[in-house]
Each structure stands twice: as C-alpha cells, then as structure tokens.
C-alpha atoms as a PDB file:
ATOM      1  CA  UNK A   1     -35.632  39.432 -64.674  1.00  0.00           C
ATOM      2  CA  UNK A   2     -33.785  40.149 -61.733  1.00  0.00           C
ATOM      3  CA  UNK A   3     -36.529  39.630 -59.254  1.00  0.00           C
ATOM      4  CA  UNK A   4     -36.983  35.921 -59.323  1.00  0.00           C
ATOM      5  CA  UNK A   5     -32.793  35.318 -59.113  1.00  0.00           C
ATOM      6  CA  UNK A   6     -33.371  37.120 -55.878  1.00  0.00           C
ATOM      7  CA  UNK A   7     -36.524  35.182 -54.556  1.00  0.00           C
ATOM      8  CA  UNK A   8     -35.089  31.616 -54.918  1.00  0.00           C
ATOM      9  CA  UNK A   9     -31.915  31.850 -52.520  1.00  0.00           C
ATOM     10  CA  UNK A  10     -34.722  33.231 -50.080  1.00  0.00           C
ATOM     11  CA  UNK A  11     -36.822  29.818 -50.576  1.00  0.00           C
ATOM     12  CA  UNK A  12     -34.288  27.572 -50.171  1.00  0.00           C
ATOM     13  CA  UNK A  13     -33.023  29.135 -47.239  1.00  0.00           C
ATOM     14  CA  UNK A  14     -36.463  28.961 -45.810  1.00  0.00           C
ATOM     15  CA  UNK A  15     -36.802  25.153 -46.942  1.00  0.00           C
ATOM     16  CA  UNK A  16     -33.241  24.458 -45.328  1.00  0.00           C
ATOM     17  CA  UNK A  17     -34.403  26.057 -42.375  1.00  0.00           C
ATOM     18  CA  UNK A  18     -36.381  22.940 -40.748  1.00  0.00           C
ATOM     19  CA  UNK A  19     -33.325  20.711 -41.297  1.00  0.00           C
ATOM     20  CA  UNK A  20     -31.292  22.190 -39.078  1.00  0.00           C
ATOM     21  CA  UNK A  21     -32.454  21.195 -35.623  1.00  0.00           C
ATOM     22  CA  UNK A  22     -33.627  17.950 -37.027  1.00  0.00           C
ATOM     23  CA  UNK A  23     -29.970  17.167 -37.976  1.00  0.00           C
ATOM     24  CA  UNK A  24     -28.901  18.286 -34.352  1.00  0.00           C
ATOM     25  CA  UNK A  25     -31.123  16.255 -32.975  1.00  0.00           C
ATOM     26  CA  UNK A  26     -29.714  12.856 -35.107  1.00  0.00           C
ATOM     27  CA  UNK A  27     -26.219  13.942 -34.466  1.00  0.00           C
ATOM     28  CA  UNK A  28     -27.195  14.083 -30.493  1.00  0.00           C
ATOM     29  CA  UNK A  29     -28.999  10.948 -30.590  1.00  0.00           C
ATOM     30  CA  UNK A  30     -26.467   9.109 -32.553  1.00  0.00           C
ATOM     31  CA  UNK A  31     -23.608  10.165 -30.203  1.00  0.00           C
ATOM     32  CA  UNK A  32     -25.528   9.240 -27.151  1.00  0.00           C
ATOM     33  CA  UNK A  33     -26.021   5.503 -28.919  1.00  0.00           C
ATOM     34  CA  UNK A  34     -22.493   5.238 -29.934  1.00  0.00           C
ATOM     35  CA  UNK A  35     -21.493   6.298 -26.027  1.00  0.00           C
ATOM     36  CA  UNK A  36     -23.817   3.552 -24.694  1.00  0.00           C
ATOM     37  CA  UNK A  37     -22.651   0.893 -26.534  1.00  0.00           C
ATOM     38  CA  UNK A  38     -19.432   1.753 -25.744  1.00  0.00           C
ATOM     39  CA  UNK A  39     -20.057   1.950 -22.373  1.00  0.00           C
ATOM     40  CA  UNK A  40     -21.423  -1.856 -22.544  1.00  0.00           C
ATOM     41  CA  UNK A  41     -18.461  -2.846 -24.371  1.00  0.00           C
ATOM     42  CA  UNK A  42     -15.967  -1.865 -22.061  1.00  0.00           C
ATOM     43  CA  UNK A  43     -18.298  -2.864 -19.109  1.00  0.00           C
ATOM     44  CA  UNK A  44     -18.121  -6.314 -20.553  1.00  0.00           C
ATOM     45  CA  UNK A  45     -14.514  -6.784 -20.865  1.00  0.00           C
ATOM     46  CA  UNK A  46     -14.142  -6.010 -17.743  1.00  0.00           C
ATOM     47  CA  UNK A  47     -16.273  -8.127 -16.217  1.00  0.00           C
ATOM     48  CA  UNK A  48     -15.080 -10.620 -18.742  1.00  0.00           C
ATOM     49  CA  UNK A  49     -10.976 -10.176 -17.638  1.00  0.00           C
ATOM     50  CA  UNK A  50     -11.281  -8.118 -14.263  1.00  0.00           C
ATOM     51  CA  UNK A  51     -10.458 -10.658 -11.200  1.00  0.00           C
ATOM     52  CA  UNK A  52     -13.165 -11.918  -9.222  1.00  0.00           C
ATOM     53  CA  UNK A  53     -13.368 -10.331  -5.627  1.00  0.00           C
ATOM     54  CA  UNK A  54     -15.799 -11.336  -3.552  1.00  0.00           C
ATOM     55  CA  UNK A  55     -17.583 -14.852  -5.524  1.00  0.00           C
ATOM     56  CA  UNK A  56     -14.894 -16.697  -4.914  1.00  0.00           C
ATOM     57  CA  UNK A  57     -15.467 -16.807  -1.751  1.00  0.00           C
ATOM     58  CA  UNK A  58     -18.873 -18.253  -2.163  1.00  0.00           C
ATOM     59  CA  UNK A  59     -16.992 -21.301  -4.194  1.00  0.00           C
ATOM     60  CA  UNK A  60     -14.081 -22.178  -1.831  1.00  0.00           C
ATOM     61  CA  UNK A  61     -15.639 -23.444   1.575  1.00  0.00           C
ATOM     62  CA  UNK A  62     -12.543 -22.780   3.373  1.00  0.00           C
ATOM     63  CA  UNK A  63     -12.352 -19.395   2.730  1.00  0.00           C
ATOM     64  CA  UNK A  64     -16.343 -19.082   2.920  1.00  0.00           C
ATOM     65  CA  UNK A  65     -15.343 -20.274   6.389  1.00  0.00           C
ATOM     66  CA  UNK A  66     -12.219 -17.458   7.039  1.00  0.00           C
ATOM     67  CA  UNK A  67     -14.923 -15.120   5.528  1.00  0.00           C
ATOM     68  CA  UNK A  68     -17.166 -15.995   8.071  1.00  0.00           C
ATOM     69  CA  UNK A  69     -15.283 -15.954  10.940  1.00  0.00           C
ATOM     70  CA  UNK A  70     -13.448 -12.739  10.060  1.00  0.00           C
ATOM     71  CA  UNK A  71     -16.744 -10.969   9.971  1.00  0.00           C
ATOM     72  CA  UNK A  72     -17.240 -12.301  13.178  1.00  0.00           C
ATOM     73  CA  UNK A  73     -13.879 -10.576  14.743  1.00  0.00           C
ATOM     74  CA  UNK A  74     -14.545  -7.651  12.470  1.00  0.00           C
ATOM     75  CA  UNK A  75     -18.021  -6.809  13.977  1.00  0.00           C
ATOM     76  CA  UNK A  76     -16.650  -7.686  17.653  1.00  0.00           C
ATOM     77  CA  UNK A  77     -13.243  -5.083  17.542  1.00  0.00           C
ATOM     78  CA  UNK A  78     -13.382  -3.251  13.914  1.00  0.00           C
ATOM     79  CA  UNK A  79     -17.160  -1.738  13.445  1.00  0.00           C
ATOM     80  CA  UNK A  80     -17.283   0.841  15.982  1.00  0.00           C
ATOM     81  CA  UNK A  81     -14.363   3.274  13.909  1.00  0.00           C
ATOM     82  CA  UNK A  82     -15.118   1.675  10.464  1.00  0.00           C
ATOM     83  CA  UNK A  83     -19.205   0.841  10.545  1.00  0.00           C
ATOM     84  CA  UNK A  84     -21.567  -1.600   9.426  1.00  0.00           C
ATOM     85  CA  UNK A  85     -19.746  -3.512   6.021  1.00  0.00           C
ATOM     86  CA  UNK A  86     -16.533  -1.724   6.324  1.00  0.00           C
ATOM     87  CA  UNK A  87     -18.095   1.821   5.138  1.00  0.00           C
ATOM     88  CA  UNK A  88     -16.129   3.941   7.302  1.00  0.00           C
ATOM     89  CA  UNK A  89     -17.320   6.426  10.475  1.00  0.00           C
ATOM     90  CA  UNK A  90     -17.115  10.213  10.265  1.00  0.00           C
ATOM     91  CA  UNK A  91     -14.078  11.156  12.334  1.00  0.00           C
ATOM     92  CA  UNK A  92     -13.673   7.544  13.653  1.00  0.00           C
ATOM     93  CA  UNK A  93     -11.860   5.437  10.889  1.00  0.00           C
ATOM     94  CA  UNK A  94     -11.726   5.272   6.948  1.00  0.00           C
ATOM     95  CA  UNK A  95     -13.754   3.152   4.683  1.00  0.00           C
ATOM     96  CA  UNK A  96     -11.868  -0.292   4.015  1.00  0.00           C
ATOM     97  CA  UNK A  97     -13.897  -0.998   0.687  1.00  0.00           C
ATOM     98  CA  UNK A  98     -10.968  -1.557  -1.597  1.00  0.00           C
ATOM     99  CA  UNK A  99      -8.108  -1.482   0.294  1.00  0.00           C
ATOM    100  CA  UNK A 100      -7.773  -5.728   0.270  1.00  0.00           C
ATOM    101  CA  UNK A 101      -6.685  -8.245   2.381  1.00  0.00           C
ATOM    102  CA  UNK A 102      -2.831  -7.307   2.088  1.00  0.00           C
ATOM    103  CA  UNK A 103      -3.771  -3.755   4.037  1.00  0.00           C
ATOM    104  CA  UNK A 104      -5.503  -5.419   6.731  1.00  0.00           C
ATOM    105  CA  UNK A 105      -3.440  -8.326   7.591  1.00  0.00           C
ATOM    106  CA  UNK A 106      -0.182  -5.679   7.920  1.00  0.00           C
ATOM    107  CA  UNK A 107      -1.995  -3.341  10.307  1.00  0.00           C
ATOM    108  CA  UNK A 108      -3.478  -6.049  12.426  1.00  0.00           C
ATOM    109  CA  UNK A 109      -0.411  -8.612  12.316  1.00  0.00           C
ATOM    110  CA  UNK A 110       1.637  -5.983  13.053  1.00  0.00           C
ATOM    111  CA  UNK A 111      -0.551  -4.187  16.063  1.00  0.00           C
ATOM    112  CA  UNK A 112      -1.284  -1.045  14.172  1.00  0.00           C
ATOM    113  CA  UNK A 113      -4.916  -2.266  14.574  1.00  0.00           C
ATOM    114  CA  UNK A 114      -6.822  -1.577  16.618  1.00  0.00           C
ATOM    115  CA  UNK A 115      -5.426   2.128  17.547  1.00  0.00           C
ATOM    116  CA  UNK A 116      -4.971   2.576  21.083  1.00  0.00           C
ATOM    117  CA  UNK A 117      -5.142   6.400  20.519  1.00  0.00           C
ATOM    118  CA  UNK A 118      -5.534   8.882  17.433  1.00  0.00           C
ATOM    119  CA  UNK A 119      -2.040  10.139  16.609  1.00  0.00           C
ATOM    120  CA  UNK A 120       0.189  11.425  13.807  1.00  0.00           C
ATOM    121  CA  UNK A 121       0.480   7.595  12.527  1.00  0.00           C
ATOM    122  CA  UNK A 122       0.031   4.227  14.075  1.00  0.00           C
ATOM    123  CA  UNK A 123       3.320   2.417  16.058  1.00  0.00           C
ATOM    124  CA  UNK A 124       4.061  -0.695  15.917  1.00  0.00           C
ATOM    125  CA  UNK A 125       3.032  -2.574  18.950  1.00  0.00           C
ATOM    126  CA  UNK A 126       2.075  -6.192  20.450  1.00  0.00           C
ATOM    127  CA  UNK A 127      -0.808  -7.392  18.253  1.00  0.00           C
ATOM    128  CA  UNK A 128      -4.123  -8.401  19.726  1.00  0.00           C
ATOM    129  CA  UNK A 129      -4.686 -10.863  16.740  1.00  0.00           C
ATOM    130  CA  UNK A 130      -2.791 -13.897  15.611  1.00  0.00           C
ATOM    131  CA  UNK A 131      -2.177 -13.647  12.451  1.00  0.00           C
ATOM    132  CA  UNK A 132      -4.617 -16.227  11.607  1.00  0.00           C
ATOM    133  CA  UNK A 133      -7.232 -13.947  12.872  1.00  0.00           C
ATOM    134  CA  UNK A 134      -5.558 -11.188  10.801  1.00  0.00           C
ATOM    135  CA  UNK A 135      -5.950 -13.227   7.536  1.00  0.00           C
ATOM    136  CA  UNK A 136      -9.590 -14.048   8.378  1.00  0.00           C
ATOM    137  CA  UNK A 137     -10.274 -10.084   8.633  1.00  0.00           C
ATOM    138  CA  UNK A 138      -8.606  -9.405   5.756  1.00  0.00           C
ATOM    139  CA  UNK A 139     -10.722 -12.173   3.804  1.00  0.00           C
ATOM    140  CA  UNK A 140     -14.007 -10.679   5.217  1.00  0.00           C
ATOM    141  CA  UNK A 141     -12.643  -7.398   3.589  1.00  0.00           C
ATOM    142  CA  UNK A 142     -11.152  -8.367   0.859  1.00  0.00           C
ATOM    143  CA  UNK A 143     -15.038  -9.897   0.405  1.00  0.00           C
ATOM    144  CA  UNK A 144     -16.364  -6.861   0.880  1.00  0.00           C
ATOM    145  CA  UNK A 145     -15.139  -4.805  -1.992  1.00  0.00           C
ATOM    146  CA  UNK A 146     -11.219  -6.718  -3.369  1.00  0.00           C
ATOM    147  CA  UNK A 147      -8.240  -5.266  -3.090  1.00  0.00           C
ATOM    148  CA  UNK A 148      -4.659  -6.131  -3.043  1.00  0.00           C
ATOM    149  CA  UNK A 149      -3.816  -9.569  -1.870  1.00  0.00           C
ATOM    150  CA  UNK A 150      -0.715 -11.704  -0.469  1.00  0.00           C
ATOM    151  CA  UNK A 151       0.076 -15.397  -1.376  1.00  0.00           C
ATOM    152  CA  UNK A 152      -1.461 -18.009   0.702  1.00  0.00           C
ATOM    153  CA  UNK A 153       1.714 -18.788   3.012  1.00  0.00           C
ATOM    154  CA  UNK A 154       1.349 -22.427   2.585  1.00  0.00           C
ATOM    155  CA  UNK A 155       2.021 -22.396  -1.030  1.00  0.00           C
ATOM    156  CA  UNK A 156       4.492 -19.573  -0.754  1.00  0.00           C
ATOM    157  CA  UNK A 157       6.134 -19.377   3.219  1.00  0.00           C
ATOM    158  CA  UNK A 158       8.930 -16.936   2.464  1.00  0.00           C
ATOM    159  CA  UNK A 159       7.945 -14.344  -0.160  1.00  0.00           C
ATOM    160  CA  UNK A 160      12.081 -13.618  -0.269  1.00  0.00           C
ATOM    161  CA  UNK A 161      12.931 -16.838  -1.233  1.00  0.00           C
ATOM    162  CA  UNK A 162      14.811 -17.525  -4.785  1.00  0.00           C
ATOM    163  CA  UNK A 163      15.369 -13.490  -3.963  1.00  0.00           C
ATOM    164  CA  UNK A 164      18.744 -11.901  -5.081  1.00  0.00           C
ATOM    165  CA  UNK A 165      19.989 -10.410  -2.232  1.00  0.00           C
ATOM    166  CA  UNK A 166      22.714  -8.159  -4.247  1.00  0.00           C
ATOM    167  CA  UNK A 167      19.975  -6.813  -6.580  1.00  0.00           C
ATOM    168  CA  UNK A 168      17.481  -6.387  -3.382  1.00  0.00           C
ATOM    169  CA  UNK A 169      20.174  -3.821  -1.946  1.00  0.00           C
ATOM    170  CA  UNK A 170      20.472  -1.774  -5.110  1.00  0.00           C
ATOM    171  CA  UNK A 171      16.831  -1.953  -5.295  1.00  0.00           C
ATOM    172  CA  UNK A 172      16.475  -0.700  -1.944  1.00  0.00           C
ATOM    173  CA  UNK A 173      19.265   1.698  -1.806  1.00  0.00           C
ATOM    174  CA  UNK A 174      17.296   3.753  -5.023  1.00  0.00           C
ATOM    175  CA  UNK A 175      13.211   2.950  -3.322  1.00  0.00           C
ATOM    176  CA  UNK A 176      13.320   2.587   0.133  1.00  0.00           C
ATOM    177  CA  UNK A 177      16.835   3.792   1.826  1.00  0.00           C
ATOM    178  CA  UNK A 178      15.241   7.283   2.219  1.00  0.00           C
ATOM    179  CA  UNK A 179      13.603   6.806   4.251  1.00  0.00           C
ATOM    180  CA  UNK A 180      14.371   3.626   6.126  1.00  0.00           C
ATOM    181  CA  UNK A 181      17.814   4.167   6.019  1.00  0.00           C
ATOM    182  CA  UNK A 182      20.717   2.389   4.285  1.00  0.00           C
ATOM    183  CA  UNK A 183      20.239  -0.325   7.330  1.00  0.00           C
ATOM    184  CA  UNK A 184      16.781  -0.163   7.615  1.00  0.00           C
ATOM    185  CA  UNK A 185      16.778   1.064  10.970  1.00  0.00           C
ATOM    186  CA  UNK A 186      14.352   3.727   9.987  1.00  0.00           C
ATOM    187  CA  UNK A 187      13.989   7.334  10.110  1.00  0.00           C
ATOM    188  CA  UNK A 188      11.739  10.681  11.387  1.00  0.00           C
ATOM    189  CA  UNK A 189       9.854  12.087   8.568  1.00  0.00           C
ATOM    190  CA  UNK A 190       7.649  15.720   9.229  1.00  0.00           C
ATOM    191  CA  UNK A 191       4.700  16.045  10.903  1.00  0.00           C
ATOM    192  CA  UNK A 192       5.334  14.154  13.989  1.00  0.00           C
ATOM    193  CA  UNK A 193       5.786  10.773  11.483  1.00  0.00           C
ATOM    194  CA  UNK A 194       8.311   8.553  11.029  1.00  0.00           C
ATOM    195  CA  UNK A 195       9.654   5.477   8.868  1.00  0.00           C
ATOM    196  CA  UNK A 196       9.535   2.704  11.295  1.00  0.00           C
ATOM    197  CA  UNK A 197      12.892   0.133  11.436  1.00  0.00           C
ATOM    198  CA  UNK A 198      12.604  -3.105   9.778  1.00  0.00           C
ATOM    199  CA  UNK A 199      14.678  -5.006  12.711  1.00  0.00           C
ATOM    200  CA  UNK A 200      10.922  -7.008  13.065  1.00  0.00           C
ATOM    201  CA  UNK A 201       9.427  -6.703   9.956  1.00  0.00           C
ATOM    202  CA  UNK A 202       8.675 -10.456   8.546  1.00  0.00           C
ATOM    203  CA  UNK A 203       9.040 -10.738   4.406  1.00  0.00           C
ATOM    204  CA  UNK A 204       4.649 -10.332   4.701  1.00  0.00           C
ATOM    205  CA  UNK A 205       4.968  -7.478   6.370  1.00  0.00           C
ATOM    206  CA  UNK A 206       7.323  -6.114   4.039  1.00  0.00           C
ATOM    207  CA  UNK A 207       5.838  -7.430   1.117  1.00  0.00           C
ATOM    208  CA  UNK A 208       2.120  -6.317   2.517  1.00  0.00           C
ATOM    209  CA  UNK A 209       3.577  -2.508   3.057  1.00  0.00           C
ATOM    210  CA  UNK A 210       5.175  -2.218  -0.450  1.00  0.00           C
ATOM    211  CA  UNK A 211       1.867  -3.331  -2.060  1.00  0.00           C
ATOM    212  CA  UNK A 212      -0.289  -1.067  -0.529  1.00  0.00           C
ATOM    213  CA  UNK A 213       2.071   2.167   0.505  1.00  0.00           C
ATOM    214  CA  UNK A 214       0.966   2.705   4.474  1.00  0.00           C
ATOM    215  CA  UNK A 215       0.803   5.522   5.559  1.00  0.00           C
ATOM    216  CA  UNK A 216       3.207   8.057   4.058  1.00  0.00           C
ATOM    217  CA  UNK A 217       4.727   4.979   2.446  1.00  0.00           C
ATOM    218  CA  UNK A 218       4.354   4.869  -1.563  1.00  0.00           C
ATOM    219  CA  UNK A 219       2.751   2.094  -3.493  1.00  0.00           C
ATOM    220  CA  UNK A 220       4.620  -0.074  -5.250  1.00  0.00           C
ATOM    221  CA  UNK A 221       2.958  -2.067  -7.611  1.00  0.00           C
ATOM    222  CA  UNK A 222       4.021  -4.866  -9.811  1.00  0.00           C
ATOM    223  CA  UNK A 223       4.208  -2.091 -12.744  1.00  0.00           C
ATOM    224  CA  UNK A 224       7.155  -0.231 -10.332  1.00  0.00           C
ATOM    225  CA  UNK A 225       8.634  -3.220  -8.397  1.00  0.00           C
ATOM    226  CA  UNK A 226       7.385  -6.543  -9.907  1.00  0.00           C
ATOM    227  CA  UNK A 227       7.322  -9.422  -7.675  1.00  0.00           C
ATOM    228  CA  UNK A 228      10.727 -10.850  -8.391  1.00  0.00           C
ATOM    229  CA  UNK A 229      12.015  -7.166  -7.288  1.00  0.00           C
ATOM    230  CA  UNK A 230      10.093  -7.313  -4.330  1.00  0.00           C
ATOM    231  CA  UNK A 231      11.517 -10.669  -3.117  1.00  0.00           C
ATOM    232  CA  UNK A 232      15.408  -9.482  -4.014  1.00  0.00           C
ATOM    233  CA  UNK A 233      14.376  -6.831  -1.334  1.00  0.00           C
ATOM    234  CA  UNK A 234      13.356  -8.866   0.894  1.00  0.00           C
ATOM    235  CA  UNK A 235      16.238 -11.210   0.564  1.00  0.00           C
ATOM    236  CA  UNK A 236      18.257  -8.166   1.107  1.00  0.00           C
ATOM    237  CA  UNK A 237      16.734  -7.050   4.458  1.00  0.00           C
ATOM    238  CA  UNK A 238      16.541 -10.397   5.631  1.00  0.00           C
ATOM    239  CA  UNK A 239      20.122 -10.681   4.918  1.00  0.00           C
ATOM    240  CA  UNK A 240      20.558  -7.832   6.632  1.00  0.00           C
ATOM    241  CA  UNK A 241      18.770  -9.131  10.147  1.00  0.00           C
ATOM    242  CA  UNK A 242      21.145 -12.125   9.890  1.00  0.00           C
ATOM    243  CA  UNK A 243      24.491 -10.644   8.655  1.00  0.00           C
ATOM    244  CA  UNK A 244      26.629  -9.319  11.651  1.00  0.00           C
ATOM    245  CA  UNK A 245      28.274  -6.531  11.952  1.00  0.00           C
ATOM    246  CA  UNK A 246      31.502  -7.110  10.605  1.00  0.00           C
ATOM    247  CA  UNK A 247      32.686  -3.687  12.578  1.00  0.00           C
ATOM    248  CA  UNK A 248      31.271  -4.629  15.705  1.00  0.00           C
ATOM    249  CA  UNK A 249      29.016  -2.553  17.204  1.00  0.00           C
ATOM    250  CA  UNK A 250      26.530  -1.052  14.906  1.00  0.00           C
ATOM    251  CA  UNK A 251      24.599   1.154  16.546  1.00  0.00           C
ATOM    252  CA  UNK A 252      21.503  -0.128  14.988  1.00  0.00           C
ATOM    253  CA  UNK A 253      23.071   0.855  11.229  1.00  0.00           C
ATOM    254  CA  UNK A 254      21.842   4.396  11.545  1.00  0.00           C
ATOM    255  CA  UNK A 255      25.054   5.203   8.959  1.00  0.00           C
ATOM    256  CA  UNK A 256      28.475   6.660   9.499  1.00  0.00           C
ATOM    257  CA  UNK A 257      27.177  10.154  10.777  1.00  0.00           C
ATOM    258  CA  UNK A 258      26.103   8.739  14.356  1.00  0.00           C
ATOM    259  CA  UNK A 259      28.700   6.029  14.413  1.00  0.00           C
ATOM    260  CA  UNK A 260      31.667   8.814  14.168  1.00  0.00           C
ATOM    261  CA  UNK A 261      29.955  11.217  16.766  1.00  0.00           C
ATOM    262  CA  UNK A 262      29.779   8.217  18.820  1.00  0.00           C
ATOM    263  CA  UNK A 263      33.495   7.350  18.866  1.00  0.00           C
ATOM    264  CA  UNK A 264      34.080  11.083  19.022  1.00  0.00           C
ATOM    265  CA  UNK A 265      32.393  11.478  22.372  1.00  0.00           C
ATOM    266  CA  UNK A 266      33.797   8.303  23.520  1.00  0.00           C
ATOM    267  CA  UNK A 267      36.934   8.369  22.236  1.00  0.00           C
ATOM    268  CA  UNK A 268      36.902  12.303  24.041  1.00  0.00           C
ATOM    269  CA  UNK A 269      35.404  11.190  27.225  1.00  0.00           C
ATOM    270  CA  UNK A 270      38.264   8.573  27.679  1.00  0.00           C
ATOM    271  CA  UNK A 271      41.068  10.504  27.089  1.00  0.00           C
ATOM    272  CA  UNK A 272      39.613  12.776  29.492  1.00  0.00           C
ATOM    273  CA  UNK A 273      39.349  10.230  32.261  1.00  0.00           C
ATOM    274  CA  UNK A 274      42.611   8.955  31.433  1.00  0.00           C
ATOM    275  CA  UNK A 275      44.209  11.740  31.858  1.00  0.00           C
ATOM    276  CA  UNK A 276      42.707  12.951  35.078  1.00  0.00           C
ATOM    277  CA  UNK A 277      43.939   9.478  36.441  1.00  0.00           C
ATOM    278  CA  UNK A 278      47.539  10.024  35.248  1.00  0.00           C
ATOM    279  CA  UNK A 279      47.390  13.473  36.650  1.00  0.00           C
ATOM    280  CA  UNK A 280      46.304  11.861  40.140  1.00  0.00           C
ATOM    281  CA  UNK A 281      49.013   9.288  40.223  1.00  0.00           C
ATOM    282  CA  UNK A 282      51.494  11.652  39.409  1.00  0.00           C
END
C-alpha cells in the first residue's frame, strides 16, 4: 500500500519538470516587453517636452543665416583642433557636441579661442572675432548637438539689470569669492591655473562662465543659482567696476592682507628716508 504513495510525488515531479524553463522563458520575455515599452515611453516624453536644438534653426531664417555663416568661420579657424562637425581631434581640441552656444561665444568673445599655445588654461587676450562672429559660431554649434544658451541681447542687453546688487554680493561672497576674490580681482589656483579678475568681464561673459563652469570653474545651473541670482551677481560686480574706492587706492581689491604689507613697506621705507635726510641736515 505503501508503494504507490511513493510513486506519485515521483510523477508529478517529473510532469512539473517541463514547466520550469518554459516559465523562465515567459518571465524573460515578459520583462524584456515591459523594458521596451518603457523605453518608448520615456523616449516619447522626451521628445515630446525636451527643447528643440538644432530644427529651429531650419524655421528661423535669420538664424538659418548665423548658422550658416558660423559654419563658415568655424571650418576657416575652428576645424583643424576640433574636426569635421565639431567631433573633436586626438590631442588637438575636445569635441564641442553639447557644450552650446553660451561656451563658445565666452571663449571666442573673450580671446580664449583660438589658443595661441597649449598651456595649463587659456588667458584672456584680444579676440580675433567680434562678437557677432562669436554668436554665429556658437549658433553653428549650438546646431550641431544644443547646449546651454544666452538671451538674444536685443531682447535682453544687460543680463544684470532689475539685479539686486546687495543680494549679488552675499551671493558672491558664499559662490564665487574663493576664488575670485572678495573684489573680484582674481586669484592663483594649483597646477599652474588661476581665477582670472573680472575688471573686463561684461554681464555675458559672466553670465556665459557661470552657466557652463570653464575651466576649473563650477557649473551653476538654474537649479544652484537661478537666473534672478545670477543677475544680483552681476549687478554686484558691475557695481563693483563703477563704485570707487572710498579708501583711495585699492590696489586692485586683492583684500586687506596686501593692502597692510603695502603701507608697511611704504610707511617703513619713508621713515627711513626721512630720517636719513634729518640726519644729513643736522
């Protein structure tokens, strides 16, 4: 009686048996399913909500024109380090896919672009574009592959207008006084780099470097500075180009440090001469 108890567990489990990798198999294929369409879901979102980058320009004849004509300058001065549609050259220059218009405009407008030499970061120097021609780059770029962008200065001239100047300096004081300095006269950072002075920096050069971090500069998107907070600190270091120095001279608002050591010395040196030439006339 015990005999057939024993057989039936035996011929299930060898019924059962098939099952298994059938099961497997379902489970695989449903999860790969359930992975695709979620893949086409989110895919279509984003093309749904994602800005456009490079139809637009296609729509707008102007700046089919600017796209144009920065290709032009950009295959004349730019392809030799960064290569046929912006790709980048082995040990020549970067790819600019993705780095937008805001990138190129501040390196070009500013002389950082072209280099004259490969060293530990470029200097600021006299530009060999106007910055007309830098904008047209940048749209051929920013055609290319998007990117951060800047206002169009004719609808917005002075990104630090309607700024806050007092917020801009607490602003900057916490982000950007680092490294720049509490004047913004700038600073040497390691490796041969340094934080350049903002004496000549123009609110889209300031606004261009805080959206895309140059160099060893960070990034400061709208989710860390938002644009109102980027125009109270550029209210605040324009106020600081026009505001003189109540004190006199400021030796370029490097801080107190260099200002005592310079009254020090010259404070020394003079009491020195002036007593030598009290010594002599006695």
């Amino acid at each position: 009686m015990t005999a057939p108890r024993q057989r039936r567990p035996r011929l299930l489990s060898l019924l059962r048996r098939p099952a298994g990798p059938r099961s497997r198999v379902r489970r695989r294929l449903g999860a790969a399913v359930r992975l695709g369409a979620a893949l086409l879901i989110v895919g279509g979102v984003y093309t749904l909500f994602a800005p456009g980058t490079g139809a637009s320009a296609t729509d707008d004849p102007a700046q089919a024109q600017a796209v144009a004509e920065g290709r032009e300058l950009y295959e004349n001065a730019c392809i030799t380090c960064h290569g046929r549609n912006a790709q980048g050259v082995p040990d020549r220059g970067p790819s600019l896919i993705g780095v937008g218009e805001a990138s190129v405009e501040f390196q070009v407008a500013t002389g950082r672009m072209p280099l004259a030499r490969h060293e530990a970061q470029g200097v600021r120097k006299e530009p060999q574009f106007t910055r007309d021609q830098a904008r047209q780059i940048g749209a051929y770029i920013q055609s290319l592959g998007g990117g951060p962008t800047l206002p169009d200065p004719e609808a917005v001239p002075n990104l630090g207008a309607g700024g806050d100047p007092a917020r801009g300096g607490e602003l900057y004081r916490v982000n950007c006084s680092s490294c720049h300095s509490f004047g913004g006269g700038g600073g040497a950072l390691s490796s041969g780099k340094s934080a350049p002075g903002l004496e000549h920096s123009t609110d889209r050069d300031i606004y261009a470097a805080m959206l895309t971090g140059p160099q060893n500069m960070p990034v400061f998107g709208d989710n860390q500075l938002s644009p109102q907070e980027k125009a109270d600190i550029i209210a605040y270091i324009q106020n600081l180009q026009e505001d003189p120095n109540p004190g006199g001279w400021g030796l370029g608002r490097l801080g107190p440090a260099p200002e005592g050591l310079a009254v020090f010395v010259i404070g020394i040196v003079a009491l020195v001469i002036t007593t030598l030439w009290i010594a002599g006339k006695s």
